[in-house]
Protein backbone atom coordinates (compact mmCIF):
# COMPACT_ATOMS: atom_id res chain seq x y z
CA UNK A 1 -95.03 19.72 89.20
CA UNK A 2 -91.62 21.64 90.55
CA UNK A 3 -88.50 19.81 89.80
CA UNK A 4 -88.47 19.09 93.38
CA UNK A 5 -91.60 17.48 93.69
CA UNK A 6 -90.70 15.22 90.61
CA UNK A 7 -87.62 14.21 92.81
CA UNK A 8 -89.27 13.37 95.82
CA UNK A 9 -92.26 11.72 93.41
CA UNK A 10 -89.69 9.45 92.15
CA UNK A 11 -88.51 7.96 95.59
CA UNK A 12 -92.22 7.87 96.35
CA UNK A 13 -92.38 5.61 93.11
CA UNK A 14 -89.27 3.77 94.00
CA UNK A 15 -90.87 2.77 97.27
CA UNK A 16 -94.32 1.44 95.63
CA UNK A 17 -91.94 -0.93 93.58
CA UNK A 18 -89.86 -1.84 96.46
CA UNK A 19 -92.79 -3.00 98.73
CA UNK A 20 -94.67 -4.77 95.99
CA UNK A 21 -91.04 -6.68 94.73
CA UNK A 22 -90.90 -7.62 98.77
CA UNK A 23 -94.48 -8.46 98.73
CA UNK A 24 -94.37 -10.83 95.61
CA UNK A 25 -90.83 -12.52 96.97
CA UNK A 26 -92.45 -13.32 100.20
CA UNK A 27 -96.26 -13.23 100.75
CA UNK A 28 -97.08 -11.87 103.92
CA UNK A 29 -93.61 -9.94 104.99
CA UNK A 30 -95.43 -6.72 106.13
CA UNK A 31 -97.84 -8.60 108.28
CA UNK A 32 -95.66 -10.20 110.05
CA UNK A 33 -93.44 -7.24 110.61
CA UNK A 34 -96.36 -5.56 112.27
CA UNK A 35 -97.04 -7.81 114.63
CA UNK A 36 -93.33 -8.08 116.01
CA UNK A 37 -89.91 -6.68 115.90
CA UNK A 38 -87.11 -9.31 116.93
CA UNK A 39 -83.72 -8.17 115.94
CA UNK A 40 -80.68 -9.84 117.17
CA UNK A 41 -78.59 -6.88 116.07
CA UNK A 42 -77.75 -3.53 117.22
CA UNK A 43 -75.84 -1.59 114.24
CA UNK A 44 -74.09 1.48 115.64
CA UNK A 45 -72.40 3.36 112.31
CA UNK A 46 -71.87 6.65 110.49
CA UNK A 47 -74.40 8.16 108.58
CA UNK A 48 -72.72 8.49 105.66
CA UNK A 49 -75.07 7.52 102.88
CA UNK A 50 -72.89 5.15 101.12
CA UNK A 51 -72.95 3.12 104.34
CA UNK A 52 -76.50 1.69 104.03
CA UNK A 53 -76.90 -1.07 107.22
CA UNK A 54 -79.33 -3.61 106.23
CA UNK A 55 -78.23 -4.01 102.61
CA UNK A 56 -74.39 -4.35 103.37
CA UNK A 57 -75.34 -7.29 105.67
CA UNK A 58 -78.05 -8.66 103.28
CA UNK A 59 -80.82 -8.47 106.47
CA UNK A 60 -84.61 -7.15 105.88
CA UNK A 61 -86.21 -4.78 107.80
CA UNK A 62 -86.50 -5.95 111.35
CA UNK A 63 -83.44 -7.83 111.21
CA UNK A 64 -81.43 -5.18 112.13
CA UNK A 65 -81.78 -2.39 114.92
CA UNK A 66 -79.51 0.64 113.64
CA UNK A 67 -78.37 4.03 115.05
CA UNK A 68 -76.30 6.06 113.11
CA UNK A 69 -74.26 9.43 113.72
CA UNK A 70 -71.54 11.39 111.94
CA UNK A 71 -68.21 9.03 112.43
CA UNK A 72 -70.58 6.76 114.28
CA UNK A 73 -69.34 8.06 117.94
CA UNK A 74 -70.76 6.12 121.24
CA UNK A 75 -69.95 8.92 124.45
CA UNK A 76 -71.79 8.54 127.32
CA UNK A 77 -73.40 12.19 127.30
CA UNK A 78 -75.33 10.86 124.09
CA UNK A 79 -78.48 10.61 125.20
CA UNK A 80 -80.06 9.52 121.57
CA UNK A 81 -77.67 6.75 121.02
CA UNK A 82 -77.66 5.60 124.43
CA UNK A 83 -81.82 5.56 124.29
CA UNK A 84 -81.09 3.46 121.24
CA UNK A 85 -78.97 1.04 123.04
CA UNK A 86 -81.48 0.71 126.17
CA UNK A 87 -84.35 -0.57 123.83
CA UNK A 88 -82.24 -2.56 121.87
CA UNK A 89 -80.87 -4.23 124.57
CA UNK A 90 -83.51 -4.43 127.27
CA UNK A 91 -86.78 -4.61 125.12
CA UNK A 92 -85.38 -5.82 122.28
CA UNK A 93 -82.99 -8.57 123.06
CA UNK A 94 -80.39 -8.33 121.04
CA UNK A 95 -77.35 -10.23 121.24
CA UNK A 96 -75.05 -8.67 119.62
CA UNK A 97 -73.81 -4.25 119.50
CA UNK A 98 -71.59 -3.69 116.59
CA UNK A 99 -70.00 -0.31 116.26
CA UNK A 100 -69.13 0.09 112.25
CA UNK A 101 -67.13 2.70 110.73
CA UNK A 102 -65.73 3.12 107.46
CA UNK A 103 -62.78 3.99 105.40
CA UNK A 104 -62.50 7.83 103.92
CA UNK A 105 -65.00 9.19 106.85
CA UNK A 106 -65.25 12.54 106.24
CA UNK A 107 -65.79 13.14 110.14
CA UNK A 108 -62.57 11.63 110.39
CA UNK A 109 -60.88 13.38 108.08
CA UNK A 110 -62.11 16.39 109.33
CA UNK A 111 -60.75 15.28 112.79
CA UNK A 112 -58.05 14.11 111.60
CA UNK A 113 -56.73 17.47 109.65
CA UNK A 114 -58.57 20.31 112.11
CA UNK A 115 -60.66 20.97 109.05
CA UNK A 116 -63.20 23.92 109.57
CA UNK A 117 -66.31 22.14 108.82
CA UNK A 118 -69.09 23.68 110.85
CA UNK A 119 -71.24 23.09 114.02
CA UNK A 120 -70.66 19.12 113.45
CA UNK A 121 -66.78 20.01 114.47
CA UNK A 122 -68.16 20.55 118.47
CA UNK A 123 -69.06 16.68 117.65
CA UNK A 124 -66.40 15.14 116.14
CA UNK A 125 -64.13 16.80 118.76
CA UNK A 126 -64.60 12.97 120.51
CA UNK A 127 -62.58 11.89 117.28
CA UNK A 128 -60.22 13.96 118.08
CA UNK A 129 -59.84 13.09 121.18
CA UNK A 130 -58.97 9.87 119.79
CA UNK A 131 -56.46 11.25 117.23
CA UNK A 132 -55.07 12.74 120.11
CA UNK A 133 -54.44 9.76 122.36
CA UNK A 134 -52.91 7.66 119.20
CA UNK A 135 -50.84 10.84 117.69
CA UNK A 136 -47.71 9.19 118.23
CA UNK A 137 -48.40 5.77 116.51
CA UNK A 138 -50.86 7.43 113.97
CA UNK A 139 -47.36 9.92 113.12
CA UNK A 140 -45.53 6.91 112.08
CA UNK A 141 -48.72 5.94 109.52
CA UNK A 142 -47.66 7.03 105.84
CA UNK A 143 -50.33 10.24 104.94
CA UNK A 144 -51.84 8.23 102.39
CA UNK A 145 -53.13 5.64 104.72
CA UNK A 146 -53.47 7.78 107.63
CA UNK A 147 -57.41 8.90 107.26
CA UNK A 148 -58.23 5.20 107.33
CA UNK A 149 -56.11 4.03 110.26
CA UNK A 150 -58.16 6.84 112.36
CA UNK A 151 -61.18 5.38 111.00
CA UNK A 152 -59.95 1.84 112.77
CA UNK A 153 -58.95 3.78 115.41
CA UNK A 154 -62.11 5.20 116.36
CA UNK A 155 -63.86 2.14 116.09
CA UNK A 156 -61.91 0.67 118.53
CA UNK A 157 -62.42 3.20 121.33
CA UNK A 158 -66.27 3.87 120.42
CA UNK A 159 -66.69 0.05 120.74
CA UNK A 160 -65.00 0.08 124.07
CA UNK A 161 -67.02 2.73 124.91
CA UNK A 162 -70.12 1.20 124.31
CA UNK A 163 -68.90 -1.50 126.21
CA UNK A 164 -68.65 0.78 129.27
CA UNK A 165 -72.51 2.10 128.63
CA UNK A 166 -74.27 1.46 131.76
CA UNK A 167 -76.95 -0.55 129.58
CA UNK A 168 -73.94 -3.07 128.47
CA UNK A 169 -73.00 -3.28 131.74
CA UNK A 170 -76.08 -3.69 133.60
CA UNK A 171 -77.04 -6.27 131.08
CA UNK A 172 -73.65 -8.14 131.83
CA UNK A 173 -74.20 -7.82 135.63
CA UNK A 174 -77.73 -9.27 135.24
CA UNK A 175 -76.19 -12.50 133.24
CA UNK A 176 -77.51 -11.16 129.68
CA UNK A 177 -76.16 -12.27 127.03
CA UNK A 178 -74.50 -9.51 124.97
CA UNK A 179 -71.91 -9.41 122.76
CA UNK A 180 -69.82 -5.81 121.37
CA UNK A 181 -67.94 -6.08 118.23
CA UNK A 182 -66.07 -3.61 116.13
CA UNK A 183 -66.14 -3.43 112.04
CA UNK A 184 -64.93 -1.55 109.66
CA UNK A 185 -66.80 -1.46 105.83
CA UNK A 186 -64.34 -0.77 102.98
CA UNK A 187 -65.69 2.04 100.39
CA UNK A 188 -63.24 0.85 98.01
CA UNK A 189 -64.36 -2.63 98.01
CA UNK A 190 -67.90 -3.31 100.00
CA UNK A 191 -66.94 -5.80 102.28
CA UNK A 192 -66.75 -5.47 106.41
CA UNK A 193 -63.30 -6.33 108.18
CA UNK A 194 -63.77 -7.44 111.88
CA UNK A 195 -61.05 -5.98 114.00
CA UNK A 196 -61.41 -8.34 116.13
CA UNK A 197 -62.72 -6.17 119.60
CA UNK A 198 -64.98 -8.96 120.71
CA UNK A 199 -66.19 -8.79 123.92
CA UNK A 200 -68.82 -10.49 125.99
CA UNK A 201 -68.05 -9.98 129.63
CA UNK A 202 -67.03 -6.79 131.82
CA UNK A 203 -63.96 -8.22 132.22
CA UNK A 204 -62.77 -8.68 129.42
CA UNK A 205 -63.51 -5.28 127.55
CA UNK A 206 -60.00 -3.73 127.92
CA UNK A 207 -57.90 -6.92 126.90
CA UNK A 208 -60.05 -7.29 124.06
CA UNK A 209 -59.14 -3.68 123.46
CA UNK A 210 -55.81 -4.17 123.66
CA UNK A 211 -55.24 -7.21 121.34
CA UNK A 212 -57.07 -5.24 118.42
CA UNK A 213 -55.19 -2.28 119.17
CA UNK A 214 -52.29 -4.31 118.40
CA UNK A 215 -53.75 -6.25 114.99
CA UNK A 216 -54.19 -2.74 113.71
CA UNK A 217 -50.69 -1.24 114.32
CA UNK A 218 -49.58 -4.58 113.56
CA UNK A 219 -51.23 -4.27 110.08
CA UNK A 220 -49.93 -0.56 109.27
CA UNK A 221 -47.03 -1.59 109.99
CA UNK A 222 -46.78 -4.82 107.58
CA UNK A 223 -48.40 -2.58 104.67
C-alpha cells in the first residue's frame, strides 16, 4: 500500500469508528436521517478547515445546512451559494441564515494586503471591495488588529447581502419566517461572537446594518 493510500485508509478507518461511536450513543441515528432532513439552520462560512460547522455549534448531521466558500462571500452572481440558499430556505425551512467568518482569514488577509495569491484573488476581489468602502475607518485600526476587523467587516456586508438575495426576500414578502445573522468564530479561542446584524424583515436589513457597523468601530476603538 502507497503512503497515500495508507492516508486516505486511515480516514476511511476514522469514519468506521465514527459511525459505529454515533450508532452505539444513539440507536437508530442513520435511519432516521434517511428518511428526513429538517434543519433549522443555514451556515454560510469560509472553508477554512479549522472552521468545521457542525462541531463548533455541537449539532449532528442534519442539524445544520452549510455552504462554505473562501472568506465565506454571499454576491448575487453566485449561483452555487445562492442554489444553496433556495433549498434551504424554500424546501428546507429553515429559520435562520447565518453568515460566519473568522479571525486570521487568509482570504482576508490576502484582500486586505493585495497579496498575489492566485486565481482565488478574481474571488476575493468582493473582499476587497469591502476593504475598499471601509479604508478610511479600517486606516485608523492599529496593523496588528487590522486583518481581524476586515474579517468583521466582511461579515457584515455578506450578511446584508444575503439579506438582499431574492430568496430572503421573496421569503419575507411571502410572510416566511426567516431570520439573517452575522458571527464571527475566534481561532484563538473557539467560541462565536454575534455582531449583532439581526434581521428578520426587509425593512429592517440596513438599520440592522448600521447599528453593528457601529458595535464594531465602537469596539476597535475601546481596544
Amino acid at each position: 500500500m502507497t503512503t497515500t493510500n495508507h492516508e486516505l485508509q486511515d480516514l476511511l478507518d476514522n469514519n468506521q469508528r465514527w459511525a459505529a461511536n454515533t450508532e452505539a450513543r444513539e440507536p437508530g441515528f442513520f435511519s432516521r436521517l434517511l428518511k428526513q432532513q429538517t434543519p433549522q439552520y443555514l451556515w454560510i462560512g469560509c472553508a477554512d478547515s479549522r472552521v468545521p460547522a457542525n462541531e463548533l455549534v455541537d449539532l449532528l448531521p442534519g442539524e445544520l445546512f452549510v455552504h462554505r466558500n473562501v472568506a465565506n462571500v454571499v454576491v448575487h452572481s453566485d449561483l452555487n451559494c445562492l442554489s444553496v440558499m433556495q433549498f434551504a430556505v424554500d424546501h428546507l425551512k429553515v429559520r435562520h441564515v447565518i453568515v460566519v467568518g473568522h479571525s486570521n482569514c487568509g482570504g482576508v488577509r490576502a484582500a486586505l494586503y493585495d497579496l498575489r495569491v492566485g486565481l482565488v484573488e478574481n474571488w476575493i476581489r468582493h473582499v476587497q471591495d469591502v476593504r475598499r468602502m471601509h479604508q478610511d475607518w479600517l486606516d485608523t485600526v492599529p496593523e496588528p488588529q487590522r486583518v481581524d476587523a476586515l474579517c468583521e467587516l466582511n461579515v457584515l456586508e455578506q450578511a446584508r447581502n444575503a439579506c438582499h438575495t431574492t430568496v430572503v426576500q421573496d421569503a419575507w414578502a411571502r410572510g416566511q419566517e426567516i431570520v439573517v445573522h452575522g458571527w464571527v468564530y475566534g481561532l484563538h479561542n473557539g467560541l462565536l461572537q454575534d455582531l449583532q446584524l439581526t434581521a428578520s424583515r426587509a425593512e429592517d436589513v440596513e438599520s440592522a446594518y448600521r447599528r453593528a457597523l457601529e458595535r464594531v468601530k465602537a469596539r476597535y476603538a475601546a481596544a
